[in-house]
Protein backbone atom coordinates (compact mmCIF):
# COMPACT_ATOMS: atom_id res chain seq x y z
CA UNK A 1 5.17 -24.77 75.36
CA UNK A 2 5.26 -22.06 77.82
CA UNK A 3 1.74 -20.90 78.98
CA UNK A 4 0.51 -17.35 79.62
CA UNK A 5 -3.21 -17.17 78.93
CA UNK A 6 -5.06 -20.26 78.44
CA UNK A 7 -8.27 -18.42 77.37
CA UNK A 8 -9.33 -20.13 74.76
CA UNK A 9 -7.96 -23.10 74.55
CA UNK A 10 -10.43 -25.63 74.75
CA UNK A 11 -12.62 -24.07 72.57
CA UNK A 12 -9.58 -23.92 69.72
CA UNK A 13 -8.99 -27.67 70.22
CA UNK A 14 -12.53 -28.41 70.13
CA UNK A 15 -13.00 -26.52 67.13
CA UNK A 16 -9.78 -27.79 64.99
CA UNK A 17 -10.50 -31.54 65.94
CA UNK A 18 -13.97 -31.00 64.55
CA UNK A 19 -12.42 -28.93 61.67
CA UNK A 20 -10.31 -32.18 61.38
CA UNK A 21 -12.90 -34.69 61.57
CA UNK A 22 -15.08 -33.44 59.08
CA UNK A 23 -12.23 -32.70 56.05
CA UNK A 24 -11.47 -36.78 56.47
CA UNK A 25 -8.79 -36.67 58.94
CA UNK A 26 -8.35 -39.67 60.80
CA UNK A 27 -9.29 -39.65 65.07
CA UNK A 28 -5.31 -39.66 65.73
CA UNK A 29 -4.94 -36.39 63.06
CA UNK A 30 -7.72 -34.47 64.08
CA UNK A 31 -5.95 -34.71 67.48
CA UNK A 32 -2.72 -33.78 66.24
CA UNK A 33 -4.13 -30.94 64.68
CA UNK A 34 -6.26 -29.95 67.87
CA UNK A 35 -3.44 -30.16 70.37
CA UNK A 36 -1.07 -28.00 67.82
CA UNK A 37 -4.34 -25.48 67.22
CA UNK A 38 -4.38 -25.22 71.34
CA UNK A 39 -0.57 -24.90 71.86
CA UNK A 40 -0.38 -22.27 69.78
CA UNK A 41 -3.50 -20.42 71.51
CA UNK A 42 -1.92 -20.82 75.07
CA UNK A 43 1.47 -19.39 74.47
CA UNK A 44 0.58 -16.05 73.48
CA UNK A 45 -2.21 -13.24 74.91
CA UNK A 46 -5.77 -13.51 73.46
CA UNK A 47 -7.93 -16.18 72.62
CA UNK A 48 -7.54 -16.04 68.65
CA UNK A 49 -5.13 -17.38 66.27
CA UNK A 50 -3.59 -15.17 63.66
CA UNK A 51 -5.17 -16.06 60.14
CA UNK A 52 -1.34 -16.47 58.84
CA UNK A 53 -0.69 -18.71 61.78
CA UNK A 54 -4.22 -20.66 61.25
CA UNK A 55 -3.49 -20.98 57.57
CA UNK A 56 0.03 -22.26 58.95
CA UNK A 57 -1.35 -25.06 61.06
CA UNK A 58 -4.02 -26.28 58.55
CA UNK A 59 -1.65 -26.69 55.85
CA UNK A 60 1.53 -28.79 57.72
């Protein structure tokens, strides 16, 4: 992944490991999840997700 604006980041991973976590997702998922969540926040401009690109990343 190629960064270009890392606003945001941390709180996205904090916030999908927790989101992880607390549907039943095991430690190693959550993670997963979290570090996908973040990757996606760091390669583009802004520190939101898109909801279709949110929905996306819940759902794999």
């Amino acid at each position: 992944v190629k960064a270009v604006d890392t606003v945001g980041a941390g709180d996205m991973y904090a916030g999908a490991f927790l989101y992880g976590i607390t549907q039943g997702m095991s430690y190693e998922e959550a993670g997963k999840l979290a570090s996908a969540a973040a990757s996606k926040i760091v390669a583009s401009y802004g520190p939101r997700l898109k909801t279709e690109e949110l929905k996306a990343l819940v759902t794999a």
